[in-house]
Protein backbone atom coordinates (compact mmCIF):
# COMPACT_ATOMS: atom_id res chain seq x y z
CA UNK A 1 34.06 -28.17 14.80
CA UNK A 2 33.56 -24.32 15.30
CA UNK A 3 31.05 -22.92 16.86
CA UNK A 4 30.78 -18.79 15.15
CA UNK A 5 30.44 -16.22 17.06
CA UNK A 6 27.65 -13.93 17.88
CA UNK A 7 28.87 -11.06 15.18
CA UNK A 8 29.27 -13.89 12.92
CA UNK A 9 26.03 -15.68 12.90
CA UNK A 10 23.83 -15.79 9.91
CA UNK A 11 20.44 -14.12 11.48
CA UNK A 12 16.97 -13.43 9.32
CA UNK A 13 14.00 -14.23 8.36
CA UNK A 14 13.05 -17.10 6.38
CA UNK A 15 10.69 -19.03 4.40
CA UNK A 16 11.64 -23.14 5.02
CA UNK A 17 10.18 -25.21 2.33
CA UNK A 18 7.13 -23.47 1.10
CA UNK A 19 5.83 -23.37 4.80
CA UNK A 20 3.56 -20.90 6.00
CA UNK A 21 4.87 -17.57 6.39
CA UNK A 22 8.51 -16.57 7.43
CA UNK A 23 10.40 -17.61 10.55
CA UNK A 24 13.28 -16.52 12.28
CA UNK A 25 16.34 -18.58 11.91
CA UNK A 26 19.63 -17.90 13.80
CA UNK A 27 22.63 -20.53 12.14
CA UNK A 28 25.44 -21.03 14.27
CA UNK A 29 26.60 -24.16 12.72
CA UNK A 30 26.91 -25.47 9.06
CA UNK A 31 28.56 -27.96 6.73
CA UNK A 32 31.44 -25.11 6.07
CA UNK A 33 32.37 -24.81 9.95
CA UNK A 34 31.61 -28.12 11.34
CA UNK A 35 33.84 -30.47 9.44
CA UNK A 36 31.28 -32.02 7.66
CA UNK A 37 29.46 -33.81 11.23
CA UNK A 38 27.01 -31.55 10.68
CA UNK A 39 24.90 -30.23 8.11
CA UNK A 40 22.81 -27.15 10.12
CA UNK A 41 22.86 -26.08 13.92
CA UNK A 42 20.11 -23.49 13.98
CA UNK A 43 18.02 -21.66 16.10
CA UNK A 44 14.50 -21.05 14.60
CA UNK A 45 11.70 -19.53 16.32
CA UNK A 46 8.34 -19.95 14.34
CA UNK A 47 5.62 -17.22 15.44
CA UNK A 48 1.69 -18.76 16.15
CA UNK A 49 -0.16 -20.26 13.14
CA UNK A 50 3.50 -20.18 11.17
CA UNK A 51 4.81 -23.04 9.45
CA UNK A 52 8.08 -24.92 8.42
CA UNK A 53 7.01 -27.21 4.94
CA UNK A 54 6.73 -31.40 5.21
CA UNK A 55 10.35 -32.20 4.77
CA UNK A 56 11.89 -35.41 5.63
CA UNK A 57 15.62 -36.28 7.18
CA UNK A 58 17.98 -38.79 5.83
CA UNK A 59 20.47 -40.45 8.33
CA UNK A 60 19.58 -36.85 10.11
CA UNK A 61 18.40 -35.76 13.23
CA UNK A 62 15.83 -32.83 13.91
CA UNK A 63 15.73 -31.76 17.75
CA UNK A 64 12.75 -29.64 19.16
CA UNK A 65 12.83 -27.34 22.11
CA UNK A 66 9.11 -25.59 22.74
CA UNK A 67 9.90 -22.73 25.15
CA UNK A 68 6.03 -21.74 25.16
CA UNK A 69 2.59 -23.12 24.30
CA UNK A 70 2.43 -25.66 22.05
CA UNK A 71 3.26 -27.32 18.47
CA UNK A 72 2.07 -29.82 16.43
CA UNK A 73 4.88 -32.05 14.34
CA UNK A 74 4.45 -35.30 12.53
CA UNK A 75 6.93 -37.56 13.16
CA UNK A 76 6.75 -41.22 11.17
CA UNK A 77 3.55 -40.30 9.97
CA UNK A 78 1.75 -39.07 12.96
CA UNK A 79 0.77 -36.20 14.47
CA UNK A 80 2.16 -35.27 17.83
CA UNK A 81 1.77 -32.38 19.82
CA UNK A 82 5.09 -30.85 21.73
């Protein structure tokens, strides 16, 4: 597995699955540098009252760091707040 470096990550802006409005995604892993383990490593910051779309992970893993305030995410059906 390689991890890129910084003048080689793929940095923008974003719309994820019809969400609401664009985030900021920085990708420093994907399926092309990480041997297949893993499918996306990605930093994505999503501005207030911006969205990602209802999406759902298969034998997948989604991991959530809040660095400030608050977000809502539904996990299994309900709504939690992070």
């Amino acid at each position: 597995m390689m991890i890129k470096r910084s003048s080689e990550l793929a940095d923008g802006t974003v719309s994820i699955l019809s969400g609401r409005g664009e985030v900021h995604q920085t990708v420093f892993l994907d399926h092309n540098t990480s041997c297949q383990i893993v499918r996306l490593g990605a930093i994505v910051t999503i501005a207030p009252g911006k969205t990602t779309g209802f999406h759902i992970h298969h034998n997948d893993y989604e991991v959530c760091y809040v660095l400030s305030g608050t977000a809502r995410a539904t996990d299994d059906n309900e709504q939690v707040v992070l």
